[in-house]
N, C-alpha and C. Protein backbone atom coordinates (compact mmCIF):
# COMPACT_ATOMS: atom_id res chain seq x y z
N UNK A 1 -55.33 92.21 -58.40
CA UNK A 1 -54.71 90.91 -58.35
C UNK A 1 -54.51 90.52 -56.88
N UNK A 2 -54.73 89.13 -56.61
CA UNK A 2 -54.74 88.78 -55.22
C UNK A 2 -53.71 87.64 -55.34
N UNK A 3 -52.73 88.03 -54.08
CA UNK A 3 -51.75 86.92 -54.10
C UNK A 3 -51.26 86.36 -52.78
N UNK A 4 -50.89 85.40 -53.07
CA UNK A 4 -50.77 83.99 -51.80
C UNK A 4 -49.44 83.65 -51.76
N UNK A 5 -48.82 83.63 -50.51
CA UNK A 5 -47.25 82.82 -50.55
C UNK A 5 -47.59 81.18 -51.64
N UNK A 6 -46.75 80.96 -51.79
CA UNK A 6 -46.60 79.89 -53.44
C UNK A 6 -47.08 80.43 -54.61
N UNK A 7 -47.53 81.52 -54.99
CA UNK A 7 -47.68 82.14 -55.66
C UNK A 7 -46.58 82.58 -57.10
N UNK A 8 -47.07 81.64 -58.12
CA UNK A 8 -45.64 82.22 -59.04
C UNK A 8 -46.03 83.24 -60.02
N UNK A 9 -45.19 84.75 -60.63
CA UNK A 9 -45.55 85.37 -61.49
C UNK A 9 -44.10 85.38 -62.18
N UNK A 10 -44.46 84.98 -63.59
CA UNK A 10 -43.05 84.11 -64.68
C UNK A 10 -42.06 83.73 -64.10
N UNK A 11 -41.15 84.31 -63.64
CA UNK A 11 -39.70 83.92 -62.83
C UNK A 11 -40.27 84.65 -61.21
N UNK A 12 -40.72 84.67 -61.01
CA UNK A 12 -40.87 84.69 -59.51
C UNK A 12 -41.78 83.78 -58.69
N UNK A 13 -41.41 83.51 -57.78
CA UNK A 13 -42.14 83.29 -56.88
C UNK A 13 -41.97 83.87 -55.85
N UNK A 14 -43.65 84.26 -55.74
CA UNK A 14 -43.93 84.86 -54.03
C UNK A 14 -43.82 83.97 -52.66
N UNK A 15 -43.25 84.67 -51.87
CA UNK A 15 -42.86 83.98 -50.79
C UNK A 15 -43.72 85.06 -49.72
N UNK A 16 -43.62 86.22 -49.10
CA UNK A 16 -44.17 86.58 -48.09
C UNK A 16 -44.63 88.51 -48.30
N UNK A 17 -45.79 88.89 -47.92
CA UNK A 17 -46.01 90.26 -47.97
C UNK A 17 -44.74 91.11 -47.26
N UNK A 18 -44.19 91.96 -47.81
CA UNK A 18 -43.29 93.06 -46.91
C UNK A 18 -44.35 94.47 -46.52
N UNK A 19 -45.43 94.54 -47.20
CA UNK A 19 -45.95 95.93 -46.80
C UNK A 19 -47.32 96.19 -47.82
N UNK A 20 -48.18 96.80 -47.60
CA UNK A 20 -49.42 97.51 -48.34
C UNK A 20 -49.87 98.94 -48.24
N UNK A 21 -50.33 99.63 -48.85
CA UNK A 21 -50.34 101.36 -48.80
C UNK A 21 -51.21 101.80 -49.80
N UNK A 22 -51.18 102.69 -49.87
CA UNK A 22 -51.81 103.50 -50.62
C UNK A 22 -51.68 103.28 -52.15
N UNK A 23 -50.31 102.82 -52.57
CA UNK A 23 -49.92 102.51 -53.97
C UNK A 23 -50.28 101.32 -53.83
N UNK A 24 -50.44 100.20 -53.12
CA UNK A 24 -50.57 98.65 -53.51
C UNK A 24 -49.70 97.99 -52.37
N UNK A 25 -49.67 96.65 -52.63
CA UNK A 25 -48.67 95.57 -51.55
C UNK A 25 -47.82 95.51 -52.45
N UNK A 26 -46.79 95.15 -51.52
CA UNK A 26 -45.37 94.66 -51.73
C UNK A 26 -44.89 93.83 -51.14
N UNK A 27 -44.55 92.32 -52.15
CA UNK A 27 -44.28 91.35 -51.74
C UNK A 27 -42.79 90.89 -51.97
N UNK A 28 -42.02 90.01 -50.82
CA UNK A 28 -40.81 89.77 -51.31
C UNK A 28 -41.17 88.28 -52.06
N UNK A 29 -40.11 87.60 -52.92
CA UNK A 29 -40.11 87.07 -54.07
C UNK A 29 -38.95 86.39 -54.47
N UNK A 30 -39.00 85.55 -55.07
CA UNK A 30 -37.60 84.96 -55.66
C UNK A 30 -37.29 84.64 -56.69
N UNK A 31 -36.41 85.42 -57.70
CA UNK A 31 -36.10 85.20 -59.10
C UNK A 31 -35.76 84.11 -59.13
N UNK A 32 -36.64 83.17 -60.07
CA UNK A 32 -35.58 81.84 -60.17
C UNK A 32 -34.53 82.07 -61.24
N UNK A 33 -34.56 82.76 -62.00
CA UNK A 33 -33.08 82.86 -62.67
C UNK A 33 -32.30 83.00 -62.45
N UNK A 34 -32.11 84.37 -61.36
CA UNK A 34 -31.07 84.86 -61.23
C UNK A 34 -30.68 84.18 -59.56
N UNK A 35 -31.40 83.74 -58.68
CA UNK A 35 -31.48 83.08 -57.42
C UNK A 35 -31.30 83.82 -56.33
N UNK A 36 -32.17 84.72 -56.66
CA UNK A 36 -32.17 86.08 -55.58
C UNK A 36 -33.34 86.66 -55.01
N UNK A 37 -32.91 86.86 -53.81
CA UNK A 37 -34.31 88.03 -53.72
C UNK A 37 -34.80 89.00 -54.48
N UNK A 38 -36.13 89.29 -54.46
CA UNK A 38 -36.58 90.63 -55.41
C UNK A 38 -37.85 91.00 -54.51
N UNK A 39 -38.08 92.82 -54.44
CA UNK A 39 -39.29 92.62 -54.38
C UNK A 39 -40.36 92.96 -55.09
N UNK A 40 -41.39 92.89 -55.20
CA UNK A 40 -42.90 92.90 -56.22
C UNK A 40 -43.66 93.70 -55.83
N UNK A 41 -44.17 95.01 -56.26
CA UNK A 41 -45.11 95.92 -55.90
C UNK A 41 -46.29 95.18 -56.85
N UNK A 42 -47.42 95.10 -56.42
CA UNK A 42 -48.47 94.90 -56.96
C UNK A 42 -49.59 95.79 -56.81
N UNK A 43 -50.06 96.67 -58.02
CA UNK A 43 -50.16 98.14 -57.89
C UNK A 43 -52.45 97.57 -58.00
N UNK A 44 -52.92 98.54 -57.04
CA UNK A 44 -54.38 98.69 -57.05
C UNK A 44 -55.07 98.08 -58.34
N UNK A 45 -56.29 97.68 -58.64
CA UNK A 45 -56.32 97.40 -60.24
C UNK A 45 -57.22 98.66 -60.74
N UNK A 46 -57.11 99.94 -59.68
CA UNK A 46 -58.04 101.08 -60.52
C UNK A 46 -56.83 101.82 -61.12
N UNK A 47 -55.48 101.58 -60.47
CA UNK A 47 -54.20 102.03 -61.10
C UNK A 47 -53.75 101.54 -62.10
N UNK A 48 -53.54 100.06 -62.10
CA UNK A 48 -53.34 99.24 -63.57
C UNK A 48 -53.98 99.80 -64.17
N UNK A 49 -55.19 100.00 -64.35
CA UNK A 49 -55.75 100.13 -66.00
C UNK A 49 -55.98 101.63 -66.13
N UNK A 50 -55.36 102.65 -65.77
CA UNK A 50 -55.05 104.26 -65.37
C UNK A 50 -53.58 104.36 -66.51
N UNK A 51 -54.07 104.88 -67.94
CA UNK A 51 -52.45 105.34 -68.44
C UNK A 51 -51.92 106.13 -67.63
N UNK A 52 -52.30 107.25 -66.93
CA UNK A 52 -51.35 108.21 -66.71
C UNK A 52 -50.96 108.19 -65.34
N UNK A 53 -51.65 106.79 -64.18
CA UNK A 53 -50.76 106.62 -63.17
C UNK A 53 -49.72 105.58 -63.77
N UNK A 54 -50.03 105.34 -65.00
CA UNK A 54 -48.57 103.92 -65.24
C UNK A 54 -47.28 105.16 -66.04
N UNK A 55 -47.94 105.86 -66.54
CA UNK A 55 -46.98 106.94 -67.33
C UNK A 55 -45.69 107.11 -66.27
């Protein structure tokens, strides 16, 4: 998955990368429900579809 500041996933929106690695990027984000920061790991897509790295 590739993602862009304005970027919304259900109650979030992405606002800016905090970091990328070995597990995936991590983006900070903003719950619109709750009106807070959060942040969003967005994991490799050979990991997503891996049961036993999601286990």
């Amino acid at each position: 998955m590739v993602l862009t500041p304005g970027t919304r996933l259900g109650v979030y929106d992405i606002t800016v990368p905090i970091g990328e690695g070995g597990m995936g990027q991590v983006w900070r984000a903003i719950d619109t429900t709750l009106g807070r920061q959060v942040a969003i790991k967005i994991l490799p897509d050979a990991f997503a579809s891996d049961p036993e790295r999601l286990a």
